[in-house]
N, C-alpha and C. Protein backbone atom coordinates (compact mmCIF):
# COMPACT_ATOMS: atom_id res chain seq x y z
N UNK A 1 41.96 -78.70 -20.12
CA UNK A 1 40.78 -78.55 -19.35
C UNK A 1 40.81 -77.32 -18.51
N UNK A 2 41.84 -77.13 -18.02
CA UNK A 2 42.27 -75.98 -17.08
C UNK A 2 41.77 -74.62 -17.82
N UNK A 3 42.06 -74.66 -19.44
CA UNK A 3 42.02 -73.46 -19.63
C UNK A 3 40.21 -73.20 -20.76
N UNK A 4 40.00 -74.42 -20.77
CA UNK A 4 39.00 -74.81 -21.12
C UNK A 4 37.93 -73.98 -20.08
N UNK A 5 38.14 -74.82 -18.63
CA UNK A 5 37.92 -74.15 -17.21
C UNK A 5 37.97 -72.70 -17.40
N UNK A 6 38.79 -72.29 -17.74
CA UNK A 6 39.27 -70.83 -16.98
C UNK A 6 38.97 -69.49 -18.06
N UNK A 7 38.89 -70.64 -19.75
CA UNK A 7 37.97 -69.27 -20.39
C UNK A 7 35.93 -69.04 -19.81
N UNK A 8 35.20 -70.28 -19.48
CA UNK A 8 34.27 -69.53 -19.04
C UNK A 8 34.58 -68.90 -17.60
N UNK A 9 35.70 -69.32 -16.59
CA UNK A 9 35.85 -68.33 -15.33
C UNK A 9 35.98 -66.75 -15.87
N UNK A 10 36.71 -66.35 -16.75
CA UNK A 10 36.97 -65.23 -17.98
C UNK A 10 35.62 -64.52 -18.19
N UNK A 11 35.11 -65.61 -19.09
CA UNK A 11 33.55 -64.98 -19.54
C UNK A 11 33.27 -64.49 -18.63
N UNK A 12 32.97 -65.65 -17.65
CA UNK A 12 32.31 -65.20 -16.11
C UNK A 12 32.21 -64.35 -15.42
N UNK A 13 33.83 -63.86 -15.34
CA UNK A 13 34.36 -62.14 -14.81
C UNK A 13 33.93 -61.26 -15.67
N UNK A 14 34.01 -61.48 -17.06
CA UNK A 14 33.83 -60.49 -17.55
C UNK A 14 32.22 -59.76 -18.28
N UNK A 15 31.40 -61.36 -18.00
CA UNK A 15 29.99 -60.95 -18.03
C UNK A 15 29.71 -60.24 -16.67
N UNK A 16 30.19 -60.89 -15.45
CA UNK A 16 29.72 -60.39 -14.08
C UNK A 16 30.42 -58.63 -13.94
N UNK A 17 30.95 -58.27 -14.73
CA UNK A 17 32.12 -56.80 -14.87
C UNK A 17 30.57 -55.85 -15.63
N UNK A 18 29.88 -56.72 -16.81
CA UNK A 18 29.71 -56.02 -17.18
C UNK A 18 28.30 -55.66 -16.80
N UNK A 19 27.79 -56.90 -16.26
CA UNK A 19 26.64 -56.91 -15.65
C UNK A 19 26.23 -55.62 -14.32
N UNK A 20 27.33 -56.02 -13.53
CA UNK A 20 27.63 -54.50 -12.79
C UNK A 20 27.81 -53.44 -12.83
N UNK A 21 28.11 -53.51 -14.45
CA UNK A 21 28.66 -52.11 -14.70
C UNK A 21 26.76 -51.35 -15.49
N UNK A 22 26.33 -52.42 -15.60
CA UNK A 22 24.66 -52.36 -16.33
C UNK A 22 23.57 -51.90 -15.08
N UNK A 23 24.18 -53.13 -13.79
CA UNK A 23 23.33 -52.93 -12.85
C UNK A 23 23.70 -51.45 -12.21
N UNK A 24 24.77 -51.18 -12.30
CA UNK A 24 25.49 -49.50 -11.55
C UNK A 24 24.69 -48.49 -12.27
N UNK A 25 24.58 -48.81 -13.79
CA UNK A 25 23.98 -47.89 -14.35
C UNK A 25 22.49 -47.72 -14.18
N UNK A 26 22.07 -48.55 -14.14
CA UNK A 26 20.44 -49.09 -13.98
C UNK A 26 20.55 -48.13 -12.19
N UNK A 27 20.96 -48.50 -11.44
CA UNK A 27 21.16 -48.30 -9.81
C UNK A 27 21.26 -46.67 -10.16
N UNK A 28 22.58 -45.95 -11.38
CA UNK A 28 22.10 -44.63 -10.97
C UNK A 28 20.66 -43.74 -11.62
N UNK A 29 20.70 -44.70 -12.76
CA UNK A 29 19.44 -44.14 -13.32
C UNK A 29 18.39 -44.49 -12.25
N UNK A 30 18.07 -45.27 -11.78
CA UNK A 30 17.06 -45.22 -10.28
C UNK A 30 17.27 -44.45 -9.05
N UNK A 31 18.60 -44.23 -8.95
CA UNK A 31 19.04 -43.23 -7.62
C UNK A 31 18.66 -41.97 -8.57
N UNK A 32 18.89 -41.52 -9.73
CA UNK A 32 18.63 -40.09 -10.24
C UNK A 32 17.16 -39.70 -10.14
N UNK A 33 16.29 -41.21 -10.52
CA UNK A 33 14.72 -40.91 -10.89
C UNK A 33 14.60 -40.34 -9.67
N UNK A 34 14.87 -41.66 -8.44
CA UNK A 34 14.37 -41.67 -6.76
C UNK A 34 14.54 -39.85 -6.23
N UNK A 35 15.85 -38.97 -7.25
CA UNK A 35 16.47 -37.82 -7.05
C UNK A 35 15.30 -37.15 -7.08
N UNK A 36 15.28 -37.00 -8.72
CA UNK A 36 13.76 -36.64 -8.89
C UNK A 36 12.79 -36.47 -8.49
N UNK A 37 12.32 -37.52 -8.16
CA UNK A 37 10.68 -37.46 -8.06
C UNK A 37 10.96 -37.05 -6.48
N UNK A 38 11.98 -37.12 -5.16
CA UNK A 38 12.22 -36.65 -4.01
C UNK A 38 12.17 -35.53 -4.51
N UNK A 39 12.84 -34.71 -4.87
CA UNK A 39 13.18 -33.00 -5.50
C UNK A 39 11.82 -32.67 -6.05
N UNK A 40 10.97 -33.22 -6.98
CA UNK A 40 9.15 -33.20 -7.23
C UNK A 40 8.42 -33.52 -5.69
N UNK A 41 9.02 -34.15 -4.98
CA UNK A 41 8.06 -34.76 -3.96
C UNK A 41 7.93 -33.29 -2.85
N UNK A 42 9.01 -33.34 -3.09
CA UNK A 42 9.45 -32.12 -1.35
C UNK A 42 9.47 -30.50 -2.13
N UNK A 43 9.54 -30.32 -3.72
CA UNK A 43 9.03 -29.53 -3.71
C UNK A 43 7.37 -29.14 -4.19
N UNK A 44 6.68 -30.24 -4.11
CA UNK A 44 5.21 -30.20 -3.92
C UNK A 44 4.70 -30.01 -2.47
N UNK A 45 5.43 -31.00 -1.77
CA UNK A 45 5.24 -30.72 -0.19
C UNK A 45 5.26 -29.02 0.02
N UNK A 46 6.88 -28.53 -0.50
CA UNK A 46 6.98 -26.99 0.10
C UNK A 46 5.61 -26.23 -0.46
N UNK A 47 5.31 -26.62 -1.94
CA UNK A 47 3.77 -26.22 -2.28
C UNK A 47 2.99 -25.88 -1.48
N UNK A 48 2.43 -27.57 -1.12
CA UNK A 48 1.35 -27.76 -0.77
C UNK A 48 1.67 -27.01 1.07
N UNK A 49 2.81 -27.05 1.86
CA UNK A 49 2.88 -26.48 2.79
C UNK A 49 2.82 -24.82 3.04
N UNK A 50 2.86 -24.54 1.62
CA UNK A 50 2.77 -22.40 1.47
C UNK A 50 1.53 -22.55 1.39
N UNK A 51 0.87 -23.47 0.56
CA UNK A 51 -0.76 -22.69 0.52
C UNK A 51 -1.42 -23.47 1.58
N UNK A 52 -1.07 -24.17 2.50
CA UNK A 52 -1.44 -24.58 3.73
C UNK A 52 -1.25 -23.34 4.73
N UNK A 53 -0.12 -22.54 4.56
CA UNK A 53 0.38 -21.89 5.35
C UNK A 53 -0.71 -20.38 5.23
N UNK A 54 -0.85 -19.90 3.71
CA UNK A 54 -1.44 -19.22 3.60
C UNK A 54 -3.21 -19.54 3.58
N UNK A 55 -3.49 -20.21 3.86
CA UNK A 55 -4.58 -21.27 4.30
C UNK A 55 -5.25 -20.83 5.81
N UNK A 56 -3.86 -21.67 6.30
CA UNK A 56 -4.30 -21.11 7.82
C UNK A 56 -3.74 -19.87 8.31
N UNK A 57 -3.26 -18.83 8.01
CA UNK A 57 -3.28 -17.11 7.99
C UNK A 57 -4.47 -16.95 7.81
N UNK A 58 -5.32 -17.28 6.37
CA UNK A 58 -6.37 -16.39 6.37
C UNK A 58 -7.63 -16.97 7.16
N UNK A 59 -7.60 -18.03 7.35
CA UNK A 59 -8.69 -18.89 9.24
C UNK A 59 -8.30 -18.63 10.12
N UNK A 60 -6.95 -17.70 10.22
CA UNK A 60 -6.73 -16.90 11.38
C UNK A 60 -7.09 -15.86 11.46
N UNK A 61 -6.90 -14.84 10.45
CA UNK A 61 -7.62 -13.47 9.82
C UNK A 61 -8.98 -13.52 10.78
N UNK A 62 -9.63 -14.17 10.09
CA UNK A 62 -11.33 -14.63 10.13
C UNK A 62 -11.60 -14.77 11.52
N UNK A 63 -10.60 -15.95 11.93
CA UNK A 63 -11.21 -15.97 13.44
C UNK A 63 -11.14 -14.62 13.83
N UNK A 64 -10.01 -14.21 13.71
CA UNK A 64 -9.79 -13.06 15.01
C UNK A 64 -10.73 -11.96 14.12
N UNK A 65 -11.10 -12.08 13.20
CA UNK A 65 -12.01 -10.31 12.48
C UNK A 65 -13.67 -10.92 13.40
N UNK A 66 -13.71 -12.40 13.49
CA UNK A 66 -14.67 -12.64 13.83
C UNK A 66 -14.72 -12.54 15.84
N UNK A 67 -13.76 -12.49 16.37
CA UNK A 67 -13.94 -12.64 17.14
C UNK A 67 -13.84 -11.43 17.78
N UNK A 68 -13.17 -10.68 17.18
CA UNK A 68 -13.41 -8.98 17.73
C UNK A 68 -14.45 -8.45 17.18
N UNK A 69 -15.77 -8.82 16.01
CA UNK A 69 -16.86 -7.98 15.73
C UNK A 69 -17.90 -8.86 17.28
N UNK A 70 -17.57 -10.02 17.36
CA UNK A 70 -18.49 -10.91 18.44
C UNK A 70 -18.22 -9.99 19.54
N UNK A 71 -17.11 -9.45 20.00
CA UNK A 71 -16.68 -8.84 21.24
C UNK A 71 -17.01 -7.10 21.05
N UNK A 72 -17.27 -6.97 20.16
CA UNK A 72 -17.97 -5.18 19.87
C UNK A 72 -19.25 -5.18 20.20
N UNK A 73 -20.26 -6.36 19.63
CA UNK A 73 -21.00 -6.50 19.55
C UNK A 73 -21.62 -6.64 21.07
N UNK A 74 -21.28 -8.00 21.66
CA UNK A 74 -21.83 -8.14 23.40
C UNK A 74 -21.34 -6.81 23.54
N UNK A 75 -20.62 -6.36 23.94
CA UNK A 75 -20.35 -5.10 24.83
C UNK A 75 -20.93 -3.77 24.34
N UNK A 76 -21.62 -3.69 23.27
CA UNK A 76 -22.99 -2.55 22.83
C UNK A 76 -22.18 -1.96 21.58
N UNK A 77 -20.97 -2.07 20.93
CA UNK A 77 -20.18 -0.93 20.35
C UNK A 77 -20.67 -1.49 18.91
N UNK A 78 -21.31 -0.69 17.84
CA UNK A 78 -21.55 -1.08 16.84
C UNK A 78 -20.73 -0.50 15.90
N UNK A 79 -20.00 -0.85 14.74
CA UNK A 79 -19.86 0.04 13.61
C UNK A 79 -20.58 0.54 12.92
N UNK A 80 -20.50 2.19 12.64
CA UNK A 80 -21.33 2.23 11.24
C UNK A 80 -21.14 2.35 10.34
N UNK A 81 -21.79 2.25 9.12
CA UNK A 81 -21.03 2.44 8.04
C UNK A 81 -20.95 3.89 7.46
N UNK A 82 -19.85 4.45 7.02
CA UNK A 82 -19.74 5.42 6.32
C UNK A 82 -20.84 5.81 5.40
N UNK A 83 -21.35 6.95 5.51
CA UNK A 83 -22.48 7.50 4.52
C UNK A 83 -21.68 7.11 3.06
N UNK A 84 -22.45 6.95 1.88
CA UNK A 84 -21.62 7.06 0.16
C UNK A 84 -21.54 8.59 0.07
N UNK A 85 -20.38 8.42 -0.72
CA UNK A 85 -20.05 9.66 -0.72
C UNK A 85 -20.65 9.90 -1.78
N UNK A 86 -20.80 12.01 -2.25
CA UNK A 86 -22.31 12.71 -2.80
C UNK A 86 -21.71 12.12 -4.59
N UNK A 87 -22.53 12.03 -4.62
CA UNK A 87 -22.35 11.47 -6.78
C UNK A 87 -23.12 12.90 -7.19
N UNK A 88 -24.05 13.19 -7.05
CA UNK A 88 -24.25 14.38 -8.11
C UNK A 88 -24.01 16.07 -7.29
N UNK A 89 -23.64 16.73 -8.36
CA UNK A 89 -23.49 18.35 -7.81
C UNK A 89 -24.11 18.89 -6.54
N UNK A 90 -25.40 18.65 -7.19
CA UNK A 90 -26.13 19.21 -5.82
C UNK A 90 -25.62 18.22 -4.42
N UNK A 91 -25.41 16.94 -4.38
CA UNK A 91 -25.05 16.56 -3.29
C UNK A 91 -23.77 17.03 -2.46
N UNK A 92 -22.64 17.10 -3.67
CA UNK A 92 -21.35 17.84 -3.70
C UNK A 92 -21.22 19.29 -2.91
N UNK A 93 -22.55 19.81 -3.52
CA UNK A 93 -22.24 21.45 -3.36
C UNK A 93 -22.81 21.23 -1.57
N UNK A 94 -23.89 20.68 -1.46
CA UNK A 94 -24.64 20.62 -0.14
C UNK A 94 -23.22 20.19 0.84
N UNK A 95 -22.57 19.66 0.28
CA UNK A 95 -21.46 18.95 1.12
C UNK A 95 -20.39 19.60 1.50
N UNK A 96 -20.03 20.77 0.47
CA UNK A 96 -19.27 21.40 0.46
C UNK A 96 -19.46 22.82 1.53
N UNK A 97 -20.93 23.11 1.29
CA UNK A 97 -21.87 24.45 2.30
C UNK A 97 -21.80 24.19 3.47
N UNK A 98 -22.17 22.33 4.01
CA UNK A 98 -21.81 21.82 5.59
C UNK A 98 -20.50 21.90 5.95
N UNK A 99 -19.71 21.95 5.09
CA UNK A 99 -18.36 21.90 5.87
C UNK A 99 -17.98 23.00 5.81
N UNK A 100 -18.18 23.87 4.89
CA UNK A 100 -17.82 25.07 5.31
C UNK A 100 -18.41 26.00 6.19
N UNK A 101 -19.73 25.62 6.64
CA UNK A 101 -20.18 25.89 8.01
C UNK A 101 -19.82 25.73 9.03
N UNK A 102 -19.58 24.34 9.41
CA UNK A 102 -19.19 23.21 10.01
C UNK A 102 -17.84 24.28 10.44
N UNK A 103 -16.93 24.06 9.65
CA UNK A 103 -15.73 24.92 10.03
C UNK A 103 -15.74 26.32 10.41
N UNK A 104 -16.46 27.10 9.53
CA UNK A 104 -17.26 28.20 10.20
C UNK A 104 -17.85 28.61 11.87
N UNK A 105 -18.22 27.84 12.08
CA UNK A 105 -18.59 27.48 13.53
C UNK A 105 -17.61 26.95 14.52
N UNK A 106 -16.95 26.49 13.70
CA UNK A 106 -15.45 26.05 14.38
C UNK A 106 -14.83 27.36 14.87
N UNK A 107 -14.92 28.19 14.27
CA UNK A 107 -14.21 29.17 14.16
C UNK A 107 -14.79 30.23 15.08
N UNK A 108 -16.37 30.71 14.85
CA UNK A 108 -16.90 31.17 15.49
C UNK A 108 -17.12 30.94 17.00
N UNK A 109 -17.11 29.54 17.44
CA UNK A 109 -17.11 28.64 18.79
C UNK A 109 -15.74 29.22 19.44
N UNK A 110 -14.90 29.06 18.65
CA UNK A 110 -13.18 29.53 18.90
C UNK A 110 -13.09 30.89 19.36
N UNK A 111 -13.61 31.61 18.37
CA UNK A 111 -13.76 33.08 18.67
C UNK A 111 -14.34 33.57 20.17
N UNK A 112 -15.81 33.13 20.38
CA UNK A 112 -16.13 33.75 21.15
C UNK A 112 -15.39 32.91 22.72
N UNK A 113 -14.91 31.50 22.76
CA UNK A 113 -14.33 31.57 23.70
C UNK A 113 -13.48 31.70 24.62
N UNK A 114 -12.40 32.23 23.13
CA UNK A 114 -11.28 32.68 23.34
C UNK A 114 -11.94 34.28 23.97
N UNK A 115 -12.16 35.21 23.05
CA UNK A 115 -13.13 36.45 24.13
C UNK A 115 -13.52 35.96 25.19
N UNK A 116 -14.69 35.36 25.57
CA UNK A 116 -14.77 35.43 26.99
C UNK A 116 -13.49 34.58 28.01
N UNK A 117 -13.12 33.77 27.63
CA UNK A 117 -11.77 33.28 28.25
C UNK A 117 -10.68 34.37 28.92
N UNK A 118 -10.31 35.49 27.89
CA UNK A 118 -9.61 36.50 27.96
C UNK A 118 -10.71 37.73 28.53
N UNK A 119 -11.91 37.80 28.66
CA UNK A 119 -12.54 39.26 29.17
C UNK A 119 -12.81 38.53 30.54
N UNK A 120 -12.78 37.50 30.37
CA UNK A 120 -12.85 36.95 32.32
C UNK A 120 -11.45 37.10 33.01
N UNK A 121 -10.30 36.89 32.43
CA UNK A 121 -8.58 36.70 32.68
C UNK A 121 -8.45 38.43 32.76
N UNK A 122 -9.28 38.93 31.98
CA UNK A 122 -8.78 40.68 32.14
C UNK A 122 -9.35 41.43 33.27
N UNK A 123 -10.44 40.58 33.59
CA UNK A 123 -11.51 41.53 34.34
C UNK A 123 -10.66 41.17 35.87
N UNK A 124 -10.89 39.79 36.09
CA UNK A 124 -9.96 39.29 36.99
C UNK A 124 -8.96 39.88 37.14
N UNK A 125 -7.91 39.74 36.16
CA UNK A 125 -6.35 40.64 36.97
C UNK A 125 -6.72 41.95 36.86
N UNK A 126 -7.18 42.63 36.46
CA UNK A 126 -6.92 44.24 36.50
C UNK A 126 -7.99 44.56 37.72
N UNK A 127 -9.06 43.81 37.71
CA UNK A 127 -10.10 44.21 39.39
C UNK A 127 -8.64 43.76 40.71
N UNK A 128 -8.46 42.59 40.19
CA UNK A 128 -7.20 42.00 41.49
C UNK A 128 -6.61 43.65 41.80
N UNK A 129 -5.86 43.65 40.51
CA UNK A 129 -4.63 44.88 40.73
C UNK A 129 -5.01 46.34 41.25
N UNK A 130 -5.84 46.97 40.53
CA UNK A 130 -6.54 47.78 40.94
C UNK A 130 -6.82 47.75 42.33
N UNK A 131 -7.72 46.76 42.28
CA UNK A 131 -8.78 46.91 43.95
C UNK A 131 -7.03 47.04 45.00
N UNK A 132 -6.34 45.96 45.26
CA UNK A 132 -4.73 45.94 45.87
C UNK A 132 -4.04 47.74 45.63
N UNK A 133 -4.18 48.01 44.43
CA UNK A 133 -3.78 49.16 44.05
C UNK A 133 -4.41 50.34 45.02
N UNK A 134 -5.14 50.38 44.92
CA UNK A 134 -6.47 51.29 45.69
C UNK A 134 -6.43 50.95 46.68
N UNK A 135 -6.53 49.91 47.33
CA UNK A 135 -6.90 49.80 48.82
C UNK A 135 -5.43 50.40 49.82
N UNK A 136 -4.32 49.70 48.91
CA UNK A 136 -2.90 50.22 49.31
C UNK A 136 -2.95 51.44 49.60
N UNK A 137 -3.08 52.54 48.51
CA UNK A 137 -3.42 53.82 48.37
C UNK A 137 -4.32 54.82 49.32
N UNK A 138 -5.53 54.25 49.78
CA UNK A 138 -6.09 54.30 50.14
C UNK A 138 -5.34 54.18 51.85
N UNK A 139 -5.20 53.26 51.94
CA UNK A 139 -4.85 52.47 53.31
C UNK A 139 -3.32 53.18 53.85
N UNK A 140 -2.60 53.88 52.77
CA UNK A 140 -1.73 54.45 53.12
C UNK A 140 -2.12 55.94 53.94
N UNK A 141 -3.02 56.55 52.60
CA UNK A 141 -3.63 58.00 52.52
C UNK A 141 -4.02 57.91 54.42
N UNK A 142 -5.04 56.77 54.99
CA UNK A 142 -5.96 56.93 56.19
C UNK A 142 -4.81 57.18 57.15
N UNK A 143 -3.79 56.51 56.78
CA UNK A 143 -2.92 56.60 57.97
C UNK A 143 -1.59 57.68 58.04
């Protein structure tokens, strides 16, 4: 009876051995999935948290592009827009005649105020020196 007994205690161990060894496997194949789909989970999260991120950058963009044209605006400062630039020849060439005027005049503006700048600086020191010169001269000669 004893051993009668003690082959199903046997079985027993050795179904319960193998059962564990089924349930261990089952346990890592569920700890691997649980791996998984965590490693899918958190890297959908990091996903979904970049284009959240780049999300709210560009509703930040916006606010602030919006909130500095609102603040140009009350305070009188408008932008304007750049003229298009010339598409045909004749616009080209016209464009080309203004600026080289344009600079022309630059030049000419330059010119003459550099001359009078310098015929006022000449007239000035040499009347200074002179007149000092002369009066010295002068003022020596009387006495």
């Amino acid at each position: 009876m004893a051993a009668a007994a003690a082959a199903p205690a046997g079985d027993l161990l050795r179904n319960s051995g193998e059962s564990e060894a089924k349930s261990s496997k089952t346990a890592a194949a569920a700890a691997a999935t649980t791996a998984a789909a965590a490693t899918t989970a958190a890297a959908a999260a990091a996903a979904a948290a970049a284009a959240d991120g780049k999300t709210f950058d560009k509703e930040q963009k916006q606010k602030n592009e919006a909130f500095w044209r609102n603040l140009l605006l009350e305070i009188g400062v408008q932008q304007q827009q750049p003229p298009p630039p010339p598409k045909t020849w004749k616009d080209k060439l016209a464009c080309e005649i203004f600026l080289s005027f344009n600079s022309l005049f630059c030049y000419i503006y330059l010119f003459i105020y550099l001359f009078i700048y310098l015929f006022i600086y000449l007239f000035i020191y040499l009347f200074i020196y002179y007149f000092i010169y002369y009066f010295c001269l002068f003022a020596a000669a009387a006495f």
